[in-house]
N, C-alpha and C. Protein backbone atom coordinates (compact mmCIF):
# COMPACT_ATOMS: atom_id res chain seq x y z
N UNK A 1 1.87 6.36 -6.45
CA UNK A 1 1.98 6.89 -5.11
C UNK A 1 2.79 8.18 -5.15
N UNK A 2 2.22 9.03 -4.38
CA UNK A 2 2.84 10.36 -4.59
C UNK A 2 3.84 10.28 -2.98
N UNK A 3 5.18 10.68 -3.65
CA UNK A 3 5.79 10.83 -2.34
C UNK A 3 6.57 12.40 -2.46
N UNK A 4 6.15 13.52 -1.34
CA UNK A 4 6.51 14.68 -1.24
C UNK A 4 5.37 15.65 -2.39
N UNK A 5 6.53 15.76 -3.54
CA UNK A 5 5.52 16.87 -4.78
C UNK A 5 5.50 15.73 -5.92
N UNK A 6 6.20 14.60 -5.51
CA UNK A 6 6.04 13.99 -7.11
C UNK A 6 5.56 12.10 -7.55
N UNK A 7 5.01 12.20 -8.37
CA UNK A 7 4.25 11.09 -9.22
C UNK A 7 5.46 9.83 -9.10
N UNK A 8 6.66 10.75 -9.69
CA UNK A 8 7.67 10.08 -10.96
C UNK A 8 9.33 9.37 -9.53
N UNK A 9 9.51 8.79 -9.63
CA UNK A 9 10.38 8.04 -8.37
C UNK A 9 11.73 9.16 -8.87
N UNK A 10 11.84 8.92 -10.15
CA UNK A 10 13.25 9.68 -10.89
C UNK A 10 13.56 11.36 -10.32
N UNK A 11 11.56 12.00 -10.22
CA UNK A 11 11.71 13.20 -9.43
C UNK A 11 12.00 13.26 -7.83
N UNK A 12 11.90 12.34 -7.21
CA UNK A 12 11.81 12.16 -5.60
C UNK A 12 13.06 12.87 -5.06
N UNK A 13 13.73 13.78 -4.39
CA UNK A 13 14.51 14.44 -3.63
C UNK A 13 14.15 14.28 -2.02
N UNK A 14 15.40 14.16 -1.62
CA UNK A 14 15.56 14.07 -0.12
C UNK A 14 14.01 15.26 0.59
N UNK A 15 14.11 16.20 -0.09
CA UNK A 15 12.99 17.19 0.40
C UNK A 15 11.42 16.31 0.48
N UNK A 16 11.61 15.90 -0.77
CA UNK A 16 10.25 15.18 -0.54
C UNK A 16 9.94 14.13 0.20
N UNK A 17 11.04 13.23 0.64
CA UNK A 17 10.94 12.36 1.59
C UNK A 17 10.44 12.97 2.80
N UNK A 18 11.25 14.12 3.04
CA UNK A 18 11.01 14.90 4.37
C UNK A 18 9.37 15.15 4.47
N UNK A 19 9.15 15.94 3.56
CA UNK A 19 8.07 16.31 3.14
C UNK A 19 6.92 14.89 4.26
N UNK A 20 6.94 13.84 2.57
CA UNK A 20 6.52 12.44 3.07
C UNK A 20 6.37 12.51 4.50
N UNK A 21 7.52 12.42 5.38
CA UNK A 21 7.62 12.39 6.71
C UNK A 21 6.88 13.20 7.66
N UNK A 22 6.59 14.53 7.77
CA UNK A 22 5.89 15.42 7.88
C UNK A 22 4.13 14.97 7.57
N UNK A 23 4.28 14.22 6.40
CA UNK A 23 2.74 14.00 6.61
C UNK A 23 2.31 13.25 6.85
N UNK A 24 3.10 12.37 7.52
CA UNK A 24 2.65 11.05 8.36
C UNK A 24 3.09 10.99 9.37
N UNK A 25 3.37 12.39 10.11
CA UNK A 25 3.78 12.89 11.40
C UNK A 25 4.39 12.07 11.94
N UNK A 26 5.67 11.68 11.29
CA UNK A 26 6.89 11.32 12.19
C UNK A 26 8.12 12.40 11.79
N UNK A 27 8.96 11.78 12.43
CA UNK A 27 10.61 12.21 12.03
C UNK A 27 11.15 12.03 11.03
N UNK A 28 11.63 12.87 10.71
CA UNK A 28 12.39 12.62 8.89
C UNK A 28 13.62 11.33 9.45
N UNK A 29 14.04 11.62 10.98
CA UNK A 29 15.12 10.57 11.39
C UNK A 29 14.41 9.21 11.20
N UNK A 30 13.13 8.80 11.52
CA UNK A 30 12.52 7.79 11.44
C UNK A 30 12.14 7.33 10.07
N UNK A 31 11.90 7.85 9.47
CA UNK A 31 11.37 7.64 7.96
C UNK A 31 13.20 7.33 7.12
N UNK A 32 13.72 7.82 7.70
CA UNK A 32 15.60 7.86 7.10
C UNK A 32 16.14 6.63 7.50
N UNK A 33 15.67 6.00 8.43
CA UNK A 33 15.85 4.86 9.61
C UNK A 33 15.32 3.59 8.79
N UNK A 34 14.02 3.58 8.47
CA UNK A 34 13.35 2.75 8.10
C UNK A 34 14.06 2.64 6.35
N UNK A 35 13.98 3.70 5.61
CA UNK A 35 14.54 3.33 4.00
C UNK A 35 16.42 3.02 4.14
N UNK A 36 16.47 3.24 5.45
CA UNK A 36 18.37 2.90 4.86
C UNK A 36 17.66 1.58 5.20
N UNK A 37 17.45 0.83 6.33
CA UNK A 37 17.18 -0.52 6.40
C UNK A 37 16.68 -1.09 5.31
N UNK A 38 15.78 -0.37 4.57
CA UNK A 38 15.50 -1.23 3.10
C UNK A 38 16.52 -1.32 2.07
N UNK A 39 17.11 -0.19 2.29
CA UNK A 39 17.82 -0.32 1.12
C UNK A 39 18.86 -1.35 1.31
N UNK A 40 19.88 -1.13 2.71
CA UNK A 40 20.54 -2.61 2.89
C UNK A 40 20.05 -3.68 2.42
N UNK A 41 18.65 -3.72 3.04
CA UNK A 41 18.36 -5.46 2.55
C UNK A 41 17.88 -5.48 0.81
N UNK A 42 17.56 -4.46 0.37
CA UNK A 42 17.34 -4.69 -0.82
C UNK A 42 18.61 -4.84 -1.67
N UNK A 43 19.74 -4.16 -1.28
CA UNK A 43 20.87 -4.43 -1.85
C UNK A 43 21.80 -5.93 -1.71
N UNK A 44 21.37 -5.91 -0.76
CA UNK A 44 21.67 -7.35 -0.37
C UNK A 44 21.53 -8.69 -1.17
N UNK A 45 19.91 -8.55 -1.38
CA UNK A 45 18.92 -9.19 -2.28
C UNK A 45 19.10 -9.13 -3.73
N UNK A 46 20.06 -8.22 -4.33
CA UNK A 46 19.88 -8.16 -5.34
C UNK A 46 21.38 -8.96 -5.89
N UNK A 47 22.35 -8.45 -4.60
CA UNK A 47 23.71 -8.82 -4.86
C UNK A 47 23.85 -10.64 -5.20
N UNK A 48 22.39 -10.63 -4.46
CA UNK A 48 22.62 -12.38 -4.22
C UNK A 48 22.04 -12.89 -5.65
N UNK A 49 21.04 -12.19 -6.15
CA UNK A 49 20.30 -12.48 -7.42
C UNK A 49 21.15 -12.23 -8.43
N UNK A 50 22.55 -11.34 -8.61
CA UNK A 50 23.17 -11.49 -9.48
C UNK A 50 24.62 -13.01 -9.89
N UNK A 51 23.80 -13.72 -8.89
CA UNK A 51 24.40 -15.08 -9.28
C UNK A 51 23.43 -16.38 -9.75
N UNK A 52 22.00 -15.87 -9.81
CA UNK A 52 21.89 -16.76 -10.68
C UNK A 52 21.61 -16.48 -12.74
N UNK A 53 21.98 -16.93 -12.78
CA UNK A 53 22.58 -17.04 -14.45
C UNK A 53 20.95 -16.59 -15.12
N UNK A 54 19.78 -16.92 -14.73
CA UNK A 54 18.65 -16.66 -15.61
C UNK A 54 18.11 -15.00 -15.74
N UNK A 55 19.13 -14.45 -14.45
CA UNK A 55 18.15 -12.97 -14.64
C UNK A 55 19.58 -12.26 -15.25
N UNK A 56 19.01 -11.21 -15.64
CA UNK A 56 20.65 -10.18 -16.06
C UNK A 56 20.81 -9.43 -15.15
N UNK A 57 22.30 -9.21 -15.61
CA UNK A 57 23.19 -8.70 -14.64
C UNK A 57 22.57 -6.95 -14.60
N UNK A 58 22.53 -6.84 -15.99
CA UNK A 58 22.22 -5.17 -16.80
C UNK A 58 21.20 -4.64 -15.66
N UNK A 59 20.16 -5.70 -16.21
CA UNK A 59 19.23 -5.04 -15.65
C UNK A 59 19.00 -4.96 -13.66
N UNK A 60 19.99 -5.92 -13.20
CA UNK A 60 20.01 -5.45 -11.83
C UNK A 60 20.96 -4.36 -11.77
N UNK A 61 21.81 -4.61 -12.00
CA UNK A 61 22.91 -3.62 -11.69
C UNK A 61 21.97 -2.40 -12.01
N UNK A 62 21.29 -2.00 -13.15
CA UNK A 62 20.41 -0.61 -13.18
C UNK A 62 19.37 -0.44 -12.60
N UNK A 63 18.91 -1.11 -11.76
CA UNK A 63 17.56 -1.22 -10.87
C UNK A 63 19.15 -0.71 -9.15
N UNK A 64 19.88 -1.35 -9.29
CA UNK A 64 20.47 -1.38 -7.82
C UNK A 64 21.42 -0.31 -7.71
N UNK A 65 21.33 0.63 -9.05
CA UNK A 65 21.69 2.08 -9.04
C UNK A 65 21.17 2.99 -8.90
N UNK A 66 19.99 2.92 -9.42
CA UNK A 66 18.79 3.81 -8.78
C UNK A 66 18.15 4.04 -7.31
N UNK A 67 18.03 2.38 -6.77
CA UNK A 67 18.09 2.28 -5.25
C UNK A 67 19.13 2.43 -4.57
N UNK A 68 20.34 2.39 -5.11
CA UNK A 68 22.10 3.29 -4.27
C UNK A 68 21.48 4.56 -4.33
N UNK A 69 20.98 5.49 -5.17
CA UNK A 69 20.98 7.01 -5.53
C UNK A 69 19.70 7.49 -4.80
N UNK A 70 19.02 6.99 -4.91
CA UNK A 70 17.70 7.24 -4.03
C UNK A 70 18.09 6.91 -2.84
N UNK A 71 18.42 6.33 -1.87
CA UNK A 71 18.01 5.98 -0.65
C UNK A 71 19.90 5.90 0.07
């Protein structure tokens, strides 16, 4: 899925969100609205998954740094 100019999630900048927003003719406030709400609950979700013992910690904690930095 292309969001703004790019393929790659690692390239995604606030611009391109905007961008994104623009071409699905809403508000960059609305589109900003909707991913902080994800990201809360996704952070949420993950905080809770780092108590059970079968998944790693590593690998959330580096999935739930990328979604802190992005969003």
């Amino acid at each position: 899925m292309k969001i703004g100019k790019h393929y790659e999630i690692q390239k995604v900048t606030q611009e391109d969100f905007s961008l994104l927003a623009e071409s699905l003719n809403i508000k960059y406030s609305v589109l900003s609205k909707i991913f902080d709400d994800f990201a809360k609950k996704y952070t949420t979700a993950f905080e809770e998954l780092k108590d059970d013992e079968k998944i790693s910690r590593d690998v959330l904690n580096s999935i739930l740094q990328v979604v802190k930095s992005r969003f």
